[in-house]
C-alpha atoms as a PDB file:
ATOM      1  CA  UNK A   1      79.283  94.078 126.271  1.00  0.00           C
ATOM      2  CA  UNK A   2      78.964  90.414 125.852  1.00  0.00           C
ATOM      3  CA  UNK A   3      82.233  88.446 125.836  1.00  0.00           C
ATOM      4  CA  UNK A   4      82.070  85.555 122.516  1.00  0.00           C
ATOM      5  CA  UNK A   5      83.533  83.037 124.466  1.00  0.00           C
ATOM      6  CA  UNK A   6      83.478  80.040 121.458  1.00  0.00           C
ATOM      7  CA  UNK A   7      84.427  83.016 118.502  1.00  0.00           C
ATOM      8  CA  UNK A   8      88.483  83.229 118.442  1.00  0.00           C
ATOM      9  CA  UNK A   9      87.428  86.289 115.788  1.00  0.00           C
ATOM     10  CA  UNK A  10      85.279  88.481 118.474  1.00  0.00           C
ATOM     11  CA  UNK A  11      86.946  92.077 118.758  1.00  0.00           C
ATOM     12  CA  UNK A  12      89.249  91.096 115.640  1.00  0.00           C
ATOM     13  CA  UNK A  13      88.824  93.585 112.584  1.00  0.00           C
ATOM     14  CA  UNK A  14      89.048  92.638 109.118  1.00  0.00           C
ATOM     15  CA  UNK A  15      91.792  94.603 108.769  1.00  0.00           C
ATOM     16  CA  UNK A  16      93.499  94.024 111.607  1.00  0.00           C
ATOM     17  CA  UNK A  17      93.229  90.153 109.676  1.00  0.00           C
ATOM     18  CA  UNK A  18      94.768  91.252 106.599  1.00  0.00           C
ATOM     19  CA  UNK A  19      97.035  92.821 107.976  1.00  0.00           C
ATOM     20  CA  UNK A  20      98.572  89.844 110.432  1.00  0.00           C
ATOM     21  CA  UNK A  21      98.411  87.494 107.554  1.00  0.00           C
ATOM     22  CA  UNK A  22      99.818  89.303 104.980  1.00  0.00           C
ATOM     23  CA  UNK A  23     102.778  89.651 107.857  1.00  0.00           C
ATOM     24  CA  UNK A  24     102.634  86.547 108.511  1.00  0.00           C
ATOM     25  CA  UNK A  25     102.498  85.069 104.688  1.00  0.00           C
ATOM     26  CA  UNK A  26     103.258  88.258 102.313  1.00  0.00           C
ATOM     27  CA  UNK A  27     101.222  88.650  99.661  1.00  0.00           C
ATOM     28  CA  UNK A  28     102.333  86.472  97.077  1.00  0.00           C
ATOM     29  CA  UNK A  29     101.945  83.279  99.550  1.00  0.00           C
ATOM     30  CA  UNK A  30      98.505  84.496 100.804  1.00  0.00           C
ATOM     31  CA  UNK A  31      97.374  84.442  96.854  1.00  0.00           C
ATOM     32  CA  UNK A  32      98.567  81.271  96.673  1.00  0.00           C
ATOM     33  CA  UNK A  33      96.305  80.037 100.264  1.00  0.00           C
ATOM     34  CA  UNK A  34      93.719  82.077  98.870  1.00  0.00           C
ATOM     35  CA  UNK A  35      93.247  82.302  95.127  1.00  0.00           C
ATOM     36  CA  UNK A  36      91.290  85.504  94.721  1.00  0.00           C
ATOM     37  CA  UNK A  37      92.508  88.738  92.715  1.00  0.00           C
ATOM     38  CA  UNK A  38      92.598  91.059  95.274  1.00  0.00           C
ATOM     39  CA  UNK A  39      95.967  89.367  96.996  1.00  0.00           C
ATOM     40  CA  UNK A  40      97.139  88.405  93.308  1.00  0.00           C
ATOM     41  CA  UNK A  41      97.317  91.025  90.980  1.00  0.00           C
ATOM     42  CA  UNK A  42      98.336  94.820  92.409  1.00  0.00           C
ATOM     43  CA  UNK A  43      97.607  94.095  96.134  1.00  0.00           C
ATOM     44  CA  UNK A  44      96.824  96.418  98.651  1.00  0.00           C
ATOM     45  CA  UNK A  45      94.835  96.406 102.567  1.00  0.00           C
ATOM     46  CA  UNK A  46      92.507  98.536 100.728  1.00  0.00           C
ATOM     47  CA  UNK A  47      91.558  97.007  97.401  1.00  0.00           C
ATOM     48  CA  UNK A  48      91.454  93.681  99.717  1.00  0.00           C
ATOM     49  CA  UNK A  49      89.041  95.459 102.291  1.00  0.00           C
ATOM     50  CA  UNK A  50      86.593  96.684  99.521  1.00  0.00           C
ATOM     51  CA  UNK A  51      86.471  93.049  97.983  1.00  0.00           C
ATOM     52  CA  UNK A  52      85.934  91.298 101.145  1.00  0.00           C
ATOM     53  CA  UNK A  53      83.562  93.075 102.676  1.00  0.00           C
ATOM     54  CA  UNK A  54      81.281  92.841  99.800  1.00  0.00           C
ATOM     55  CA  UNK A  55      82.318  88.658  98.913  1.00  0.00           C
ATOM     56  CA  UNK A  56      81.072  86.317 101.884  1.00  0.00           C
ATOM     57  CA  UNK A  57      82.838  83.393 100.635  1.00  0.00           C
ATOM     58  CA  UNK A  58      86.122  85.070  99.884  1.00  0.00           C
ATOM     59  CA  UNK A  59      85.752  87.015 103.768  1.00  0.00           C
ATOM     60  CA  UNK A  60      84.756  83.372 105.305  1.00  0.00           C
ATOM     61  CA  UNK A  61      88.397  81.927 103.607  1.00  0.00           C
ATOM     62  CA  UNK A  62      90.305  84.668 104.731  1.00  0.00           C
ATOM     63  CA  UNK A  63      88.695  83.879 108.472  1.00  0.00           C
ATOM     64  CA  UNK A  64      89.702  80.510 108.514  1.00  0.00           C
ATOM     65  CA  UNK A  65      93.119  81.122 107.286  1.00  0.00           C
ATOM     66  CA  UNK A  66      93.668  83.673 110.037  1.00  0.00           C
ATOM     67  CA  UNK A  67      92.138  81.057 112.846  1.00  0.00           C
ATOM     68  CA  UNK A  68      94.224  78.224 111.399  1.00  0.00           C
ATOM     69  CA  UNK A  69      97.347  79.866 111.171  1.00  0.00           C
ATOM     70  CA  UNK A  70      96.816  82.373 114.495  1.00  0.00           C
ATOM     71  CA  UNK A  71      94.647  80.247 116.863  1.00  0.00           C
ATOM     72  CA  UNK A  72      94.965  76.839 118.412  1.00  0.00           C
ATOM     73  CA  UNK A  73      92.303  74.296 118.520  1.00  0.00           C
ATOM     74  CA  UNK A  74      90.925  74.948 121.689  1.00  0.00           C
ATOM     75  CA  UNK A  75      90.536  79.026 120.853  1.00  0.00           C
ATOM     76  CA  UNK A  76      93.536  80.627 122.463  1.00  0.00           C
ATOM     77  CA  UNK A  77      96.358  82.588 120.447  1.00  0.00           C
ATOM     78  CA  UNK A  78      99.344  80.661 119.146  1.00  0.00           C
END
């Protein structure tokens, strides 16, 4: 296995994602970050899941939300 050493997201689910910022933010903030339905309207890990895995722009907001608000500039955690 090949170590990403310039990718803060290497190893890092989706989920796992979701998950930290929705801790992080709760849902009703991370609707307002990101304006998509899935974190607006009836939110769940699931429903979110399903929609980003099948919307590249929507996944590539939600990763640079979770680098922004978990990683520091030079690629280490917070």
């Amino acid at each position: 296995m090949t170590t990403q050493k310039n990718n803060p997201l290497h190893g890092i689910t989706l989920q796992t994602q979701v998950e930290e910022l929705v801790t992080e933010y709760g849902w009703g903030k991370l609707g307002e970050e990101i304006s998509i339905n899935c974190f607006r309207k009836d939110p769940s890990v699931a429903s979110s899941l399903t929609f980003l895995r099948r919307t590249p722009w929507a996944r590539e907001k939600v990763e640079a939300l979770y680098v922004w608000t978990f990683f520091k500039s030079d690629g280490t955690r917070k």
